[in-house]
C-alpha atoms as a PDB file:
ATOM      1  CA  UNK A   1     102.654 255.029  63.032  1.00  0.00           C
ATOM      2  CA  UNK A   2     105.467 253.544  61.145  1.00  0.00           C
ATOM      3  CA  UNK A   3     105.505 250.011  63.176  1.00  0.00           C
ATOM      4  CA  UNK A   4     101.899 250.010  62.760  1.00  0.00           C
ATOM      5  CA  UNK A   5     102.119 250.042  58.765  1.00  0.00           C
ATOM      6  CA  UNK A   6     104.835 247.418  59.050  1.00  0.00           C
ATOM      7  CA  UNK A   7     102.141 245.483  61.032  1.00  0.00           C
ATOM      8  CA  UNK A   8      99.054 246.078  59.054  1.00  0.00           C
ATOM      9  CA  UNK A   9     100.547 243.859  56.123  1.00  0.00           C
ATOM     10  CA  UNK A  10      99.624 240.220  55.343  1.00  0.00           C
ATOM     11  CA  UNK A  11     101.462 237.717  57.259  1.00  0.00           C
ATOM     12  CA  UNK A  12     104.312 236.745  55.422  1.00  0.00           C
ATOM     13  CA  UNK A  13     104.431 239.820  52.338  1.00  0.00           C
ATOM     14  CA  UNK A  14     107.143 241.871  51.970  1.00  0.00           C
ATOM     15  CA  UNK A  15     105.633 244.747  50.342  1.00  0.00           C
ATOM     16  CA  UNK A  16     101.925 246.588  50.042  1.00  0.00           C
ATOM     17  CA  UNK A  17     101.955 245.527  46.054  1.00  0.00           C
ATOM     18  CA  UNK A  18     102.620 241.914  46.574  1.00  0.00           C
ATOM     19  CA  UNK A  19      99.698 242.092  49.781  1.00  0.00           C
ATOM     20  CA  UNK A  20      97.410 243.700  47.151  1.00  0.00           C
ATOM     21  CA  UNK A  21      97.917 240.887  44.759  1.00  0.00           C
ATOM     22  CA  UNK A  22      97.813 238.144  47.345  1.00  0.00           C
ATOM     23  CA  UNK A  23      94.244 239.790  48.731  1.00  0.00           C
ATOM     24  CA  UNK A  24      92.763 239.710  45.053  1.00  0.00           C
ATOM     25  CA  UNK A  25      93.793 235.900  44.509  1.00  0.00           C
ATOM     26  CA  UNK A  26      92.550 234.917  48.041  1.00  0.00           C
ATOM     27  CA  UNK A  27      89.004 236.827  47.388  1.00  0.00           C
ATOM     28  CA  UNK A  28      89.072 235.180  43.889  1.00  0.00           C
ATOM     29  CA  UNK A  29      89.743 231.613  45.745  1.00  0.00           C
ATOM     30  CA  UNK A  30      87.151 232.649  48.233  1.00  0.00           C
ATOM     31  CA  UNK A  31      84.122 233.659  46.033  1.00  0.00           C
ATOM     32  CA  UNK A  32      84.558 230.561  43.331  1.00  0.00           C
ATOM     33  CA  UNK A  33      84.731 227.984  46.557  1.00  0.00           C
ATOM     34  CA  UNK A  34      81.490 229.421  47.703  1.00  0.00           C
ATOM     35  CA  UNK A  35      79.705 229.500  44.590  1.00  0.00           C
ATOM     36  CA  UNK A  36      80.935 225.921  44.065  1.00  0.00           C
ATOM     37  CA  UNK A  37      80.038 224.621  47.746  1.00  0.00           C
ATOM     38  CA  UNK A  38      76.629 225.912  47.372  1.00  0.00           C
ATOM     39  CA  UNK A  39      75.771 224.916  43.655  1.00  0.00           C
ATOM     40  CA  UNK A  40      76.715 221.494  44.542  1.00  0.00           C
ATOM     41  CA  UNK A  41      74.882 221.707  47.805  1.00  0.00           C
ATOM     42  CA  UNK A  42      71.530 222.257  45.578  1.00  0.00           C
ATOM     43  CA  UNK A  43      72.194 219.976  43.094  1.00  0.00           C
ATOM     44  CA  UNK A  44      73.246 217.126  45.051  1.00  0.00           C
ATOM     45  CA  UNK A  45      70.021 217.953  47.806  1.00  0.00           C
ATOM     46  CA  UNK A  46      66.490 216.241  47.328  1.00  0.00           C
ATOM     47  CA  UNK A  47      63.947 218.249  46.253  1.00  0.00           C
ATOM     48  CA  UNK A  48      61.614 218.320  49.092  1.00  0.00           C
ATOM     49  CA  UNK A  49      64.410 218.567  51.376  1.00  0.00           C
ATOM     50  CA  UNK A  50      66.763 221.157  49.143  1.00  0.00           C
ATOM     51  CA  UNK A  51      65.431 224.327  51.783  1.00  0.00           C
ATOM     52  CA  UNK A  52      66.562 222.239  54.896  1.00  0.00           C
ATOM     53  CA  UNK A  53      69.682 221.394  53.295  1.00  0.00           C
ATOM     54  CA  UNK A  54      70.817 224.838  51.945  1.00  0.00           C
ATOM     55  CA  UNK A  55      69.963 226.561  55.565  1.00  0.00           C
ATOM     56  CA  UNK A  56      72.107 224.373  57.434  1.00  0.00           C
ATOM     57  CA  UNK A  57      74.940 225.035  54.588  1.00  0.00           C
ATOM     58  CA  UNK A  58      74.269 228.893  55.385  1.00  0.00           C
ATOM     59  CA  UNK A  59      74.378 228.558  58.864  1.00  0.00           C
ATOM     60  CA  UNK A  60      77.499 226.049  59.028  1.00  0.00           C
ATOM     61  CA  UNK A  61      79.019 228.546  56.380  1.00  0.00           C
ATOM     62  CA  UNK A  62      78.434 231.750  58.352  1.00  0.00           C
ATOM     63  CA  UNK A  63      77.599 230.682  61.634  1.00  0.00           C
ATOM     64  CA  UNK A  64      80.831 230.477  62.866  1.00  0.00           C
ATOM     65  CA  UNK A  65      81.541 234.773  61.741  1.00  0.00           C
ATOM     66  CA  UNK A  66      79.679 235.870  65.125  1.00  0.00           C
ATOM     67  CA  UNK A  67      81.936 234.191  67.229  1.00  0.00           C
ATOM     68  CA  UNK A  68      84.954 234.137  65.110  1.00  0.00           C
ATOM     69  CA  UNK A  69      85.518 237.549  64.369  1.00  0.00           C
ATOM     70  CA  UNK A  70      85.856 238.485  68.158  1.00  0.00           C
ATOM     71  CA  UNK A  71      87.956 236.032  68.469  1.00  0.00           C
ATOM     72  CA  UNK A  72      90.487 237.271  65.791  1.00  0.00           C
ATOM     73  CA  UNK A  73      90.109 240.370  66.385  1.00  0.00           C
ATOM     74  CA  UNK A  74      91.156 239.575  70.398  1.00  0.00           C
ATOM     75  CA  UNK A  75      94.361 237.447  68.965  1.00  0.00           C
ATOM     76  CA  UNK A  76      94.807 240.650  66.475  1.00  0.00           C
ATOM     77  CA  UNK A  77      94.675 243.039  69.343  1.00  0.00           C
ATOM     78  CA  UNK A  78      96.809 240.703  71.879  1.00  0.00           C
ATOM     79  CA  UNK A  79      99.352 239.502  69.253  1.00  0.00           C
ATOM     80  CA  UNK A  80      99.599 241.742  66.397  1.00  0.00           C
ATOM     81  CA  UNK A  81      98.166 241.592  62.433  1.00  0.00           C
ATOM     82  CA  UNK A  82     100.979 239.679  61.525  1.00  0.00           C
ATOM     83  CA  UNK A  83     100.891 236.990  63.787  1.00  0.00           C
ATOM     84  CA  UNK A  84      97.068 236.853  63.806  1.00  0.00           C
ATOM     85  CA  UNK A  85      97.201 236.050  59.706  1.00  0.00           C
ATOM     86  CA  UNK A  86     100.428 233.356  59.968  1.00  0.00           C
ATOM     87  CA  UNK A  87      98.198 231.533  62.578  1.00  0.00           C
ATOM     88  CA  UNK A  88      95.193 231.865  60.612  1.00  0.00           C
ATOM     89  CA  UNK A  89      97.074 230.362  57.736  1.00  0.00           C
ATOM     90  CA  UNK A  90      98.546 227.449  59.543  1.00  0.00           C
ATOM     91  CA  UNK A  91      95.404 226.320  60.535  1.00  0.00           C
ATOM     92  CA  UNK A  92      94.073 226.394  57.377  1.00  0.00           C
ATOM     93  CA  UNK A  93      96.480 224.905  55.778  1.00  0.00           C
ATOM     94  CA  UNK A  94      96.643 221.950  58.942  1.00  0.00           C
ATOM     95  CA  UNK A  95      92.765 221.486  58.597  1.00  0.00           C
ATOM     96  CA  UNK A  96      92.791 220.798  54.788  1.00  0.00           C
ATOM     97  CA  UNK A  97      95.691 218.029  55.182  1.00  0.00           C
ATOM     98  CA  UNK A  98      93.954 216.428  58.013  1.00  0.00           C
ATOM     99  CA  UNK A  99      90.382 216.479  55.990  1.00  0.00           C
ATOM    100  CA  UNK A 100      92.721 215.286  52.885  1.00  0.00           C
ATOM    101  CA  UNK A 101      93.760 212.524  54.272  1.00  0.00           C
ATOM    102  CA  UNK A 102      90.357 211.694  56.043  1.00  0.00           C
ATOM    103  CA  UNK A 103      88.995 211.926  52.171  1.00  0.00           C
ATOM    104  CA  UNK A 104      91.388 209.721  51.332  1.00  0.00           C
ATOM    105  CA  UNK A 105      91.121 207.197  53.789  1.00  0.00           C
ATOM    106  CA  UNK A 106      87.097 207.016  53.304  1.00  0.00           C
ATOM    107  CA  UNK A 107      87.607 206.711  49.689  1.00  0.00           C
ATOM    108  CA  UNK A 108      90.345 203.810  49.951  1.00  0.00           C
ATOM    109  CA  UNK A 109      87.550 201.773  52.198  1.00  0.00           C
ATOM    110  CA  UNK A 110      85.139 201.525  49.905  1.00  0.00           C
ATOM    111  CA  UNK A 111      87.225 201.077  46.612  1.00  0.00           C
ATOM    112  CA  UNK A 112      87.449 196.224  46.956  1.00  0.00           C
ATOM    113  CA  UNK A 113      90.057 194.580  45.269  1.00  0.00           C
ATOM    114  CA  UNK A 114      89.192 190.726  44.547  1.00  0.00           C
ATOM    115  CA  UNK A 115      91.799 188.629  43.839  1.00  0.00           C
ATOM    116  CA  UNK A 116      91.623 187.407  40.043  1.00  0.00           C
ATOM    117  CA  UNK A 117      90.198 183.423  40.621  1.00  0.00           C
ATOM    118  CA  UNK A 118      93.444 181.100  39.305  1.00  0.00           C
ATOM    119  CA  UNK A 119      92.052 179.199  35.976  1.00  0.00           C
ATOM    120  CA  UNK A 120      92.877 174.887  36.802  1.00  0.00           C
ATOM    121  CA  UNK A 121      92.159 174.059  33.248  1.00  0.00           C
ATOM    122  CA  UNK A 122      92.883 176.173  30.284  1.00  0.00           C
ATOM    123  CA  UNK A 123      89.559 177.059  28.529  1.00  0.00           C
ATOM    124  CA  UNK A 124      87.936 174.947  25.610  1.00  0.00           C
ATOM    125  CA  UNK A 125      88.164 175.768  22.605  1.00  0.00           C
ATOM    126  CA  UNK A 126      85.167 175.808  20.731  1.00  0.00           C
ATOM    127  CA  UNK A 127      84.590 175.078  16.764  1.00  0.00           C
ATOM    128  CA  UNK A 128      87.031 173.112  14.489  1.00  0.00           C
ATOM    129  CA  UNK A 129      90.902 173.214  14.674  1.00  0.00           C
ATOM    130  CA  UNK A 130      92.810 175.710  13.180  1.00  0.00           C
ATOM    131  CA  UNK A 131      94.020 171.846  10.811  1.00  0.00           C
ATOM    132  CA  UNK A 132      90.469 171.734   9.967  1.00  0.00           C
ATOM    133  CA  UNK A 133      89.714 175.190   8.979  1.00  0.00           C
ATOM    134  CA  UNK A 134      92.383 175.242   6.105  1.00  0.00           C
ATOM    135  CA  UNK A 135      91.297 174.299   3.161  1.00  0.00           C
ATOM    136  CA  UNK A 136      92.639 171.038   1.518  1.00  0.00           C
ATOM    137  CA  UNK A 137      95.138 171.495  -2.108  1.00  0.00           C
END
C-alpha cells in the first residue's frame, strides 16, 4: 500500500500538497488553452464553413482520447504512475519545441528583406537657397 502511494504522485513532486497545486495550475492551463483554441477556431472560420471547421477541431481535439487513454493506461500499468507522467511530460514538452521552431521557421519565410537601393546623386533641392531666403539689411 505504502509503495503504491509513493507511486500514485505526479511525476517529479515531492509531496501530495505540491501535486495538488501542480494539478490545479495544469487544469487552469488546460481549460484557458481550450477555450482559446476554439474561440479562435470560430472566429478565424468562414461563415458557411464555421460547422465543418469546428467538427474537425472537436474531433482532432478529442479524437485521439479513445485510443490514447488505453494506451497510457497500458504504459501506467507496465511502467508505473511515475514514469507514465515524466514520459508524458517529455513529450510534451519535445512536441512544443519542435512545433516552435516549425512556427518560427514558417514565419521567417515569409517576413522579405530588400536591400535599401544606394542613392548615385544626392537629391535636389527644391525652392530658393537657404542665401536667398534671408532677408536683405
Amino acid at each position: 500500500m505504502r509503495n503504491a502511494w509513493r507511486e500514485s504522485r505526479a511525476g517529479l513532486m515531492p509531496g501530495y500538497g505540491s501535486f495538488l497545486v501542480l494539478l490545479f495550475v495544469t487544469g487552469c492551463a488546460a481549460v484557458t488553452v481550450t477555450t482559446s483554441a476554439n474561440a479562435l477556431v470560430q472566429l478565424h472560420a468562414d461563415a458557411p464553413l464555421r460547422g465543418r471547421v469546428l467538427s474537425v477541431h472537436c474531433l482532432v481535439l478529442l479524437g485521439g482520447t479513445p485510443t490514447g487513454a488505453p494506451l497510457v493506461g497500458l504504459v501506467s500499468d507496465a511502467l508505473g504512475a511515475r514514469f507514465t507522467l515524466v514520459v508524458g511530460g517529455v513529450i510534451s514538452l519535445v512536441t512544443a519545441l519542435v512545433l516552435s521552431v516549425a512556427f518560427a521557421r514558417r514565419t521567417r519565410r515569409r517576413i522579405r528583406v530588400t536591400e535599401p537601393t544606394p542613392v548615385t546623386r544626392p537629391p535636389v533641392a527644391s525652392g530658393r537657397s537657404k542665401r536667398e531666403r534671408q532677408p536683405d539689411l
